[in-house]
C-alpha atoms as a PDB file:
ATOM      1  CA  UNK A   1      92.553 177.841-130.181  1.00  0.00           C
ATOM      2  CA  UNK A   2      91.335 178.889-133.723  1.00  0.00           C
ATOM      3  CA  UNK A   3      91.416 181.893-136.089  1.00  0.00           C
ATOM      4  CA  UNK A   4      89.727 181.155-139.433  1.00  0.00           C
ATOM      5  CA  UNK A   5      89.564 183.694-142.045  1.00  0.00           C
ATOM      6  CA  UNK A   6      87.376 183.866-145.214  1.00  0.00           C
ATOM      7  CA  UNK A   7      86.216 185.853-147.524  1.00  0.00           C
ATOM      8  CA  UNK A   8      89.472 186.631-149.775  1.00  0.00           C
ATOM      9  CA  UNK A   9      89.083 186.082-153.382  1.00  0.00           C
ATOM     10  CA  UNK A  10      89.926 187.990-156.792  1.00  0.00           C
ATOM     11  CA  UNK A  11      88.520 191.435-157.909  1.00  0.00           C
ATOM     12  CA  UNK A  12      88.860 194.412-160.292  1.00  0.00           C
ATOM     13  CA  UNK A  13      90.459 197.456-158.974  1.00  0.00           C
ATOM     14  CA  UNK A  14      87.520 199.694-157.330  1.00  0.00           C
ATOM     15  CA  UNK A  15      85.447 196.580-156.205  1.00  0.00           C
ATOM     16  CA  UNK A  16      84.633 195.757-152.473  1.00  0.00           C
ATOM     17  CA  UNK A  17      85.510 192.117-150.437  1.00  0.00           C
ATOM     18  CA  UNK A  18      84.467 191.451-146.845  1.00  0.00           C
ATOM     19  CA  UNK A  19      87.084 189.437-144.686  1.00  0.00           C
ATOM     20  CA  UNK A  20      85.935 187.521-141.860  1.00  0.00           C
ATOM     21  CA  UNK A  21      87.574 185.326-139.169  1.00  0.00           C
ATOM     22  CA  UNK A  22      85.990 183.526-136.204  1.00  0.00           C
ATOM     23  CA  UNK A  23      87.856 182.469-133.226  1.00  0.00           C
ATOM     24  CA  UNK A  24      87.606 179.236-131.622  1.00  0.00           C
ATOM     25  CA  UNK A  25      88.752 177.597-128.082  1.00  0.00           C
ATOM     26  CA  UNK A  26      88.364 180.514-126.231  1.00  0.00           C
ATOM     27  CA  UNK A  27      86.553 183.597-125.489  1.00  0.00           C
ATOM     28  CA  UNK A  28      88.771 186.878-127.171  1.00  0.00           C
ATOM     29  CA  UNK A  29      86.033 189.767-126.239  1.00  0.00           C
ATOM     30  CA  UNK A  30      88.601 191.439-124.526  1.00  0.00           C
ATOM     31  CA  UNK A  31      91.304 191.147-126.303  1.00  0.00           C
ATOM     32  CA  UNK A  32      92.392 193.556-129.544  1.00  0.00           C
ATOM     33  CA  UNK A  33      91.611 191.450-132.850  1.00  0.00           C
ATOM     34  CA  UNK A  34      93.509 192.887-136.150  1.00  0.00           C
ATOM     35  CA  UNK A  35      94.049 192.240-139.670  1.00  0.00           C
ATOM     36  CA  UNK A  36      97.615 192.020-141.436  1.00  0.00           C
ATOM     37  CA  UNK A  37      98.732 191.626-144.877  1.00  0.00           C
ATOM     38  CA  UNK A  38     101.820 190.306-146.665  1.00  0.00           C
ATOM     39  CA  UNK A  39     102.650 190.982-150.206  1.00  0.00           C
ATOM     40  CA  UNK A  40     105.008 188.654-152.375  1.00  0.00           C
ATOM     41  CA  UNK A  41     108.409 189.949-151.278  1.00  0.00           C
ATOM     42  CA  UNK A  42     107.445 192.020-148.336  1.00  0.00           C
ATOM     43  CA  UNK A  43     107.331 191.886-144.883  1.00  0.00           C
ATOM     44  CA  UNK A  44     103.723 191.667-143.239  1.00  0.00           C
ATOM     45  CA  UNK A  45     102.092 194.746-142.380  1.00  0.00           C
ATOM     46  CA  UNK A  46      99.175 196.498-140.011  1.00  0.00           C
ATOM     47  CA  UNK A  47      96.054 196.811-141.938  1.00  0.00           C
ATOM     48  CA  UNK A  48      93.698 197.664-139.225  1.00  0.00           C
ATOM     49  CA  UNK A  49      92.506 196.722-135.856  1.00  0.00           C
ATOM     50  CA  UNK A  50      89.737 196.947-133.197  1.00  0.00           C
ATOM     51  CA  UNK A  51      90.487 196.425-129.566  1.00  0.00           C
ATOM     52  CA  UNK A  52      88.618 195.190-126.516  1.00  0.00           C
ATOM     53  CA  UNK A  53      86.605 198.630-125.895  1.00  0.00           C
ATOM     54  CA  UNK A  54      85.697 198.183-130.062  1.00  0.00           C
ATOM     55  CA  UNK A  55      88.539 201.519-130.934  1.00  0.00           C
ATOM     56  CA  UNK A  56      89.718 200.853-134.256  1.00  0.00           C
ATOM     57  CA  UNK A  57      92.877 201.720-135.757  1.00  0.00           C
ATOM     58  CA  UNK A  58      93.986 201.924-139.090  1.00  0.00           C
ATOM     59  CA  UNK A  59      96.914 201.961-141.457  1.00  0.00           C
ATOM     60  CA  UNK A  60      97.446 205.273-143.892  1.00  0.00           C
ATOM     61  CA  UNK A  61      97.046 203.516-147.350  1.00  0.00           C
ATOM     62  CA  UNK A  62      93.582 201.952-146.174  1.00  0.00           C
ATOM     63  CA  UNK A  63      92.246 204.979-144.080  1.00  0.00           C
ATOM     64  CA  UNK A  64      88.665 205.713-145.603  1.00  0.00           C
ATOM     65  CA  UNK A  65      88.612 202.889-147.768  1.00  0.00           C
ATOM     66  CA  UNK A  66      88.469 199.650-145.247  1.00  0.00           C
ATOM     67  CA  UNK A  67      85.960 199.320-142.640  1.00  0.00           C
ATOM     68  CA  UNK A  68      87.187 197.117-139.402  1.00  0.00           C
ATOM     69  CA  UNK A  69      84.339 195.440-137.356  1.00  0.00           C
ATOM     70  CA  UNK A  70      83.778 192.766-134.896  1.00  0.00           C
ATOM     71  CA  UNK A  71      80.901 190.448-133.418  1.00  0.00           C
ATOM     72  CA  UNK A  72      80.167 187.240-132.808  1.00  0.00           C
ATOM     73  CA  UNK A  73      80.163 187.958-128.729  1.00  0.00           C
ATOM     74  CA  UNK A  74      83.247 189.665-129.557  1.00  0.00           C
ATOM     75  CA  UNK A  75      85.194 186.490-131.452  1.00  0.00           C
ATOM     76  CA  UNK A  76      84.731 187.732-134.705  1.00  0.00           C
ATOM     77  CA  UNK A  77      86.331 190.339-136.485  1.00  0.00           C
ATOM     78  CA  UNK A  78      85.680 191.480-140.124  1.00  0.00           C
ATOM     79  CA  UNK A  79      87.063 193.480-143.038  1.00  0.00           C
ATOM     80  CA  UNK A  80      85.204 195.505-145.408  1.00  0.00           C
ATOM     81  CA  UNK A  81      87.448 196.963-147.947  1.00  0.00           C
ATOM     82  CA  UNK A  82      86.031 199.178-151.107  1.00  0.00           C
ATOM     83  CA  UNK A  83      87.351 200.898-153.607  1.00  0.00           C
ATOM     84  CA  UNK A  84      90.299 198.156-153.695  1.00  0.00           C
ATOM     85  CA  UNK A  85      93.498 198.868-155.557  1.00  0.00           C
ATOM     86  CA  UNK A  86      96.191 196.519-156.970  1.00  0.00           C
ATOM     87  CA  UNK A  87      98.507 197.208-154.127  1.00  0.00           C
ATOM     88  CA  UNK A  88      95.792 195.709-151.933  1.00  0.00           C
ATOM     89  CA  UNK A  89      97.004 192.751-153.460  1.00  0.00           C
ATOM     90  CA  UNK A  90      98.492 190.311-150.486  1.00  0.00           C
ATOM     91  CA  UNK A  91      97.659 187.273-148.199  1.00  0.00           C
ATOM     92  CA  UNK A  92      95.747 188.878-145.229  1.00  0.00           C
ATOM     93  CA  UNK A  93      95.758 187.337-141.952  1.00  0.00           C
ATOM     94  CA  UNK A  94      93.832 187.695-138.706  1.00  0.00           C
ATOM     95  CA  UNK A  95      95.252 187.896-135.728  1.00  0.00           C
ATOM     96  CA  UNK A  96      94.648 188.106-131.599  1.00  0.00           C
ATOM     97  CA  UNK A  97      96.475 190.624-129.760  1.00  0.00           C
ATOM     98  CA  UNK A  98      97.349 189.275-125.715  1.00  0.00           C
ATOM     99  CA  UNK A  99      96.026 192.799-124.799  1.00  0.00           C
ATOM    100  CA  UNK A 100      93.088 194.861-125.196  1.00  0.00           C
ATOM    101  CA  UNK A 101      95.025 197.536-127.026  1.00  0.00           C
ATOM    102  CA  UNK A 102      95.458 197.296-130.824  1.00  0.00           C
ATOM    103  CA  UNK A 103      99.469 196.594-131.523  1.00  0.00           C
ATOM    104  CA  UNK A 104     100.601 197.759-134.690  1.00  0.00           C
ATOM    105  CA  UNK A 105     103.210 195.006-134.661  1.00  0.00           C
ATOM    106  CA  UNK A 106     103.451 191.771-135.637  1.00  0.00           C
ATOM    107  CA  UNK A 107     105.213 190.477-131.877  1.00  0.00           C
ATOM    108  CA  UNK A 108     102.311 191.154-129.111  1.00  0.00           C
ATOM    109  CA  UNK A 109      99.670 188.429-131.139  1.00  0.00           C
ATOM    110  CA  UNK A 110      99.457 185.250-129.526  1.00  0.00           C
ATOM    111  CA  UNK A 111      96.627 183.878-132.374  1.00  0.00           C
ATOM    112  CA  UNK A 112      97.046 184.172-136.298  1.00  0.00           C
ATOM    113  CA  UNK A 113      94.628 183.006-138.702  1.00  0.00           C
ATOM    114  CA  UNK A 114      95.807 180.625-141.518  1.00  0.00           C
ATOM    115  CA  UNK A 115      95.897 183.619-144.501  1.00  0.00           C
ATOM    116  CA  UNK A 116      93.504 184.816-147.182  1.00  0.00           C
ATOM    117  CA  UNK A 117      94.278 185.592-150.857  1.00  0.00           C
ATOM    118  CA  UNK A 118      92.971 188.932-152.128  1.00  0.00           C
ATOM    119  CA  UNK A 119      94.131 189.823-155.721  1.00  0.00           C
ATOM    120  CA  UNK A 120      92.972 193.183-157.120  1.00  0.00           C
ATOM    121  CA  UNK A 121      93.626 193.249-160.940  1.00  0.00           C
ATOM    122  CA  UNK A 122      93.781 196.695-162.455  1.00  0.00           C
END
């Protein structure tokens, strides 16, 4: 089994990147899929997440500003974040939860993606 994500890059404070990551090896339509981030010197956090029954879930500091999504038959899951900030800035990871419910937690994911760079420059 496979999580690749894409779609990280660099970008000026108040632009827009789409994340996406496609599973592999098995079928994850019923399971939660959800994005973390880690930031140089911090521990990873929830970003957002969408569970089996497509409820999504978000953390405060990205509530109104990132977009969670999935498709693919249910094995992908994307990202749309606008109106970025520098504190966006972190490695963001995909990840599959062993449930249908979104966990807010790192323990509960059996799957992680390898990591994406985003850096938002003010």
């Amino acid at each position: 089994v496979q999580l690749q994500a894409s779609g990280g890059g660099w970008v000026q404070a108040g632009g827009s990147l789409r994340l996406s990551c496609t599973a592999s090896g098995r079928t994850f339509s019923r399971n939660a899929m959800d994005w973390f981030r880690q930031a140089p010197g911090k521990e990873r956090e929830f970003v957002a997440g969408v569970g089996g029954r497509y409820d999504t879930y978000y953390a405060d500091s990205v509530k109104g500003r990132f977009t969670v999504s999935r498709g693919g038959g249910g094995n992908s899951v994307y990202l749309q974040m606008n109106s970025l900030k520098p504190e966006d800035t972190a490695v963001y990871y995909c990840a599959a939860s062993y449930s249908g419910e979104v966990t807010m937690t790192i323990k509960g994911h059996d799957y992680w993606g390898q990591g994406t760079q985003v850096t938002v420059s003010s």
